[in-house]
Protein backbone atom coordinates (compact mmCIF):
# COMPACT_ATOMS: atom_id res chain seq x y z
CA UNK A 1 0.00 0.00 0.00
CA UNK A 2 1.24 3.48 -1.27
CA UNK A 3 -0.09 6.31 1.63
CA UNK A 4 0.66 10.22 1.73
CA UNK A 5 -1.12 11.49 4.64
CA UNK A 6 -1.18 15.92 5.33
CA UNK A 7 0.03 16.68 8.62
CA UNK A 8 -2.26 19.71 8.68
CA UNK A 9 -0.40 20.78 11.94
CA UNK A 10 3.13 21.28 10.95
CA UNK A 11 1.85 21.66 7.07
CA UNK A 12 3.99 18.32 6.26
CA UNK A 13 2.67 15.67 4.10
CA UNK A 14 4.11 11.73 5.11
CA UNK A 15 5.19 9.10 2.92
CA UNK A 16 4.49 5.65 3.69
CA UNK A 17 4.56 2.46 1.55
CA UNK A 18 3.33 -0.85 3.92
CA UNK A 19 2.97 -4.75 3.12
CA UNK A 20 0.22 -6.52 4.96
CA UNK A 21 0.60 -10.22 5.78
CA UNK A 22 -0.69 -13.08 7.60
CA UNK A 23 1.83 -13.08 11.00
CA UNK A 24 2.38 -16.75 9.92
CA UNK A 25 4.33 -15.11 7.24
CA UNK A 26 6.69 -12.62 9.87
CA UNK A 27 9.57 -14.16 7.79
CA UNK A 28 8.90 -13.23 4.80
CA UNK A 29 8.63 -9.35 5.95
CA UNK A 30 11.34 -9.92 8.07
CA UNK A 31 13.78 -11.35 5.59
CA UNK A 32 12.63 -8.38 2.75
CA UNK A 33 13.47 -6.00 5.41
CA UNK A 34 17.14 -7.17 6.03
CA UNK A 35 18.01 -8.07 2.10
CA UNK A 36 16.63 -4.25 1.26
CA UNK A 37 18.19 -2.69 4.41
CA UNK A 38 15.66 -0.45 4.52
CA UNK A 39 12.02 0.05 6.93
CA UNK A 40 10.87 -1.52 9.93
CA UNK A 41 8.62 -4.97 10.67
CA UNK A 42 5.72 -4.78 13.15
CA UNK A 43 2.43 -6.52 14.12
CA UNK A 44 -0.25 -4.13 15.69
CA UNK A 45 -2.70 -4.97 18.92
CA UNK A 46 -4.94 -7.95 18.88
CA UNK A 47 -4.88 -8.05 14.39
CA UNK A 48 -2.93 -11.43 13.25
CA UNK A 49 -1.19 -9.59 10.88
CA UNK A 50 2.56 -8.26 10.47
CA UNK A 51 3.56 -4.80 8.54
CA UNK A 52 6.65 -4.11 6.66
CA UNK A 53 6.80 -0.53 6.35
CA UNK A 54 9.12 2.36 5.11
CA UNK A 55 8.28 5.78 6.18
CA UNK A 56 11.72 7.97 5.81
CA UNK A 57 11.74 10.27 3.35
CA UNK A 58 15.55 8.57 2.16
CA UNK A 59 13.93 5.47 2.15
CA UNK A 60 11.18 6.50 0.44
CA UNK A 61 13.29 6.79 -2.52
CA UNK A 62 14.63 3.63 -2.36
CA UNK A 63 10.87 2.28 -2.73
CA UNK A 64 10.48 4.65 -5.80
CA UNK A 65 13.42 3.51 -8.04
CA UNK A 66 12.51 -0.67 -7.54
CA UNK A 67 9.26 0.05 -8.63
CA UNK A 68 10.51 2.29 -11.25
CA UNK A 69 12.90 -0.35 -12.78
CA UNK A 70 10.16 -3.54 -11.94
CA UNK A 71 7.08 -1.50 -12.82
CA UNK A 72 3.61 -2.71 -11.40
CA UNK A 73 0.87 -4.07 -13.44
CA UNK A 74 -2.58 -3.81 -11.68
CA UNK A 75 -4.59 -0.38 -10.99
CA UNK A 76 -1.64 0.43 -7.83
CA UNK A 77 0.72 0.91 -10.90
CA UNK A 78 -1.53 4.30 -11.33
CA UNK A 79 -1.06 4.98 -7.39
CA UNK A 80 2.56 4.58 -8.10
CA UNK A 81 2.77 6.98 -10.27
CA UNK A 82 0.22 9.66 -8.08
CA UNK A 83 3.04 8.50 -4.97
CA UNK A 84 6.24 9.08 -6.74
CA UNK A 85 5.03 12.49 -7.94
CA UNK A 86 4.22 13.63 -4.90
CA UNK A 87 7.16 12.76 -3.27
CA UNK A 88 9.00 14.75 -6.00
CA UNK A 89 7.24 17.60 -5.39
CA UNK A 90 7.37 17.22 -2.03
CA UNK A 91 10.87 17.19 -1.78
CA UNK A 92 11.92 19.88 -4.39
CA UNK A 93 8.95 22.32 -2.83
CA UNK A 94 11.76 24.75 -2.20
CA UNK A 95 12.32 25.04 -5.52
CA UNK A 96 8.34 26.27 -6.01
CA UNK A 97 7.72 29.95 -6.11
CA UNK A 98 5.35 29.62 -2.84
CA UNK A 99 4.03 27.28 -0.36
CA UNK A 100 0.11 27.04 -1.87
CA UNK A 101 1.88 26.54 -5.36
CA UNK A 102 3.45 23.27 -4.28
CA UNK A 103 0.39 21.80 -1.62
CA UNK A 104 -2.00 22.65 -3.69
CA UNK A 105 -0.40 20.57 -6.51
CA UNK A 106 0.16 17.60 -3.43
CA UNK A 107 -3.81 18.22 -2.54
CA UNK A 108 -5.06 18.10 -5.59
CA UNK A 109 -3.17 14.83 -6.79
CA UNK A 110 -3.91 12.88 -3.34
CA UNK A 111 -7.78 14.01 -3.65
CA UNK A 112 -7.95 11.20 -6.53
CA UNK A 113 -5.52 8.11 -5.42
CA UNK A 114 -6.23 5.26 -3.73
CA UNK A 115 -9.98 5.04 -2.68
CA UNK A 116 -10.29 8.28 -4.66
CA UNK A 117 -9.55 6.93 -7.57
CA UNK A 118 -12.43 7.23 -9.92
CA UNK A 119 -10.16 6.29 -13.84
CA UNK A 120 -8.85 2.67 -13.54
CA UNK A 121 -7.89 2.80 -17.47
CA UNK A 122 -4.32 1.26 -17.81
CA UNK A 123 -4.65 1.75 -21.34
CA UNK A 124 -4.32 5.48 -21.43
CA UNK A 125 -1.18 7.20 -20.59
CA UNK A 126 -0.51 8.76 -17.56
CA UNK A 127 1.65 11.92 -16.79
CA UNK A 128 2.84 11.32 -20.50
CA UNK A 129 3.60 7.53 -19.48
CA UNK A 130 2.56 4.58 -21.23
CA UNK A 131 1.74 1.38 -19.15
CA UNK A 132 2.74 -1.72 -20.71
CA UNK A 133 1.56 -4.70 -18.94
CA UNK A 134 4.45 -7.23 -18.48
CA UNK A 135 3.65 -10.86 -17.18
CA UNK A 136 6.97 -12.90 -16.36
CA UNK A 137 7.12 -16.09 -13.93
CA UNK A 138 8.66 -14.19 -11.18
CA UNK A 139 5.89 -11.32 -11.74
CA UNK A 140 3.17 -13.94 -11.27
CA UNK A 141 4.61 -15.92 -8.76
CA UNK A 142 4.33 -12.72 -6.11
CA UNK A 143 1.02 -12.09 -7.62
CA UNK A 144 -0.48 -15.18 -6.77
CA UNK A 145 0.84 -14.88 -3.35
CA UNK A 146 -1.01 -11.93 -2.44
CA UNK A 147 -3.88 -12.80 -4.56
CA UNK A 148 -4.35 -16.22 -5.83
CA UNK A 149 -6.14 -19.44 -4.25
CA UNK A 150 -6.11 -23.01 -5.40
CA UNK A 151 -9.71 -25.42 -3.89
CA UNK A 152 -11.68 -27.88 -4.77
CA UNK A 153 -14.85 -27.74 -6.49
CA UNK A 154 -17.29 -30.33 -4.59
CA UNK A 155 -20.18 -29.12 -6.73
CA UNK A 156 -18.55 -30.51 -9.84
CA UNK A 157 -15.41 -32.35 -8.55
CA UNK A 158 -12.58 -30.23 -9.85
CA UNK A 159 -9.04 -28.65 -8.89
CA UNK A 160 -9.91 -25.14 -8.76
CA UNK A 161 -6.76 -21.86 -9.02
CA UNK A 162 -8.15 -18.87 -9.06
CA UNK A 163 -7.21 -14.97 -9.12
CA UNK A 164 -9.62 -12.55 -7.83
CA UNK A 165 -9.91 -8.80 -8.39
CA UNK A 166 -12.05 -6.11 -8.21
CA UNK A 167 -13.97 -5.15 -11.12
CA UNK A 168 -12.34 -2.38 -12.94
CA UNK A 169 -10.82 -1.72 -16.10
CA UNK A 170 -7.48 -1.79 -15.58
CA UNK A 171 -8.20 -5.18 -13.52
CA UNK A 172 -10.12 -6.81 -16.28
CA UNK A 173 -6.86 -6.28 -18.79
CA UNK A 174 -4.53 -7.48 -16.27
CA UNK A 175 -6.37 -10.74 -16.18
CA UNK A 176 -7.23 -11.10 -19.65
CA UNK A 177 -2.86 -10.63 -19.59
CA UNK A 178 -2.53 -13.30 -17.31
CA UNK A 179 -4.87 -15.50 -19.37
CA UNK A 180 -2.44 -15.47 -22.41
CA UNK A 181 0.70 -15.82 -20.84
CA UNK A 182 -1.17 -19.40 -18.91
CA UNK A 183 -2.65 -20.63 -22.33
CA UNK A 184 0.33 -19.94 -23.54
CA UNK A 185 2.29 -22.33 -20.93
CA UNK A 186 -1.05 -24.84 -21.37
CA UNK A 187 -0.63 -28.30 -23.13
CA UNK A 188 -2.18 -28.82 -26.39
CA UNK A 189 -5.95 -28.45 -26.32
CA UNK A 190 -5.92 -27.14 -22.52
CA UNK A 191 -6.16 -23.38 -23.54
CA UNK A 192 -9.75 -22.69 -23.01
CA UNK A 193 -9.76 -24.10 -19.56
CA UNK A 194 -8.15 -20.62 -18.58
CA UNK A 195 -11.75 -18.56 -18.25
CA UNK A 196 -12.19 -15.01 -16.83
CA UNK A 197 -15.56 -14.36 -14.98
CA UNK A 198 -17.12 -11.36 -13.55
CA UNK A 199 -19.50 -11.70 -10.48
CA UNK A 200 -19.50 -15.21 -8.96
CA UNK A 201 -18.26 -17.34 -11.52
CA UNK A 202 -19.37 -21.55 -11.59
């Protein structure tokens, strides 16, 4: 999760970028932590869950240039880009002609990320920037992590993976994405088996 919160007080804005996981999985957090050298792991009152999170501005930046160089490829991509802009402007504001110049610039991009986000198009550029969706083993491998699920079917007796998202735009062409690259990898007559629903799908 990509968060800039306005300190309203001290007319600061914060930077924070936080992984949620199942505390099962502390060592996963824990280990990212010490190979990027960077942020802080924590779990948080009576929640079974653990947080990796980065708040310093220096670190920030670190943040910024891996997901520059390994860019994202659902909807967060477009919070990406909202967070890394801000952070740029938030950190050259001294070289803006006035204080409202630069947080009303911060304001105005923060009104419309995350659950203000209203255009889920990945399709369109952004900021001049072109999103190419990019689906590579190691890619998919996190994804399904975070947000796949293998079942079984009783109603019909099958194995069952799954990916779900919400329904957006910018979801819908990541999974039709995903869809080529496994019928691609699919045996010989096993293509159509990969099938993308919307609602509850049987």
């Amino acid at each position: 999760m990509l968060l800039v919160k306005k300190n309203k007080k001290e007319s600061s804005y914060i930077f924070n970028f936080v992984i949620e996981l199942h505390i099962d999985d502390t060592f996963v957090l824990e280990s990212l932590c010490q190979t990027l050298g960077i942020g802080s792991v924590y779990s948080r009152g009576k929640r079974n869950s653990v947080f990796f999170s980065v708040a310093k501005l220096s670190e920030i930046a670190v943040i910024i240039a891996i997901f520059s160089k390994y860019n994202l490829n659902s909807t967060k991509y477009l919070d990406f880009l909202d967070f890394s802009l801000s952070y740029f402007i938030y950190t050259k504001r001294a070289l803006s002609a006035s204080t409202i110049e630069w947080t009303s610039k911060l304001d105005s991009i923060l009104l419309n990320m995350n659950k203000g986000r209203t255009c889920f198009d990945l399709s369109k550029p952004v900021y001049g920037v072109v999103h190419t969706i990019q689906i590579t083993d190691n890619w998919l491998l996190g994804f399904v992590e975070g947000d796949g699920s293998f079942h079984y079917r009783s109603s019909n007796k099958i194995l069952v993976f799954d990916i779900c998202q919400k329904a957006t735009g910018g979801e819908l062409l990541l999974l039709e994405s995903i869809r080529t690259f496994l019928e691609n990898l699919a045996p010989a007559g096993l293509e159509d088996s990969v099938k993308i629903y919307t609602g509850r799908g049987e």
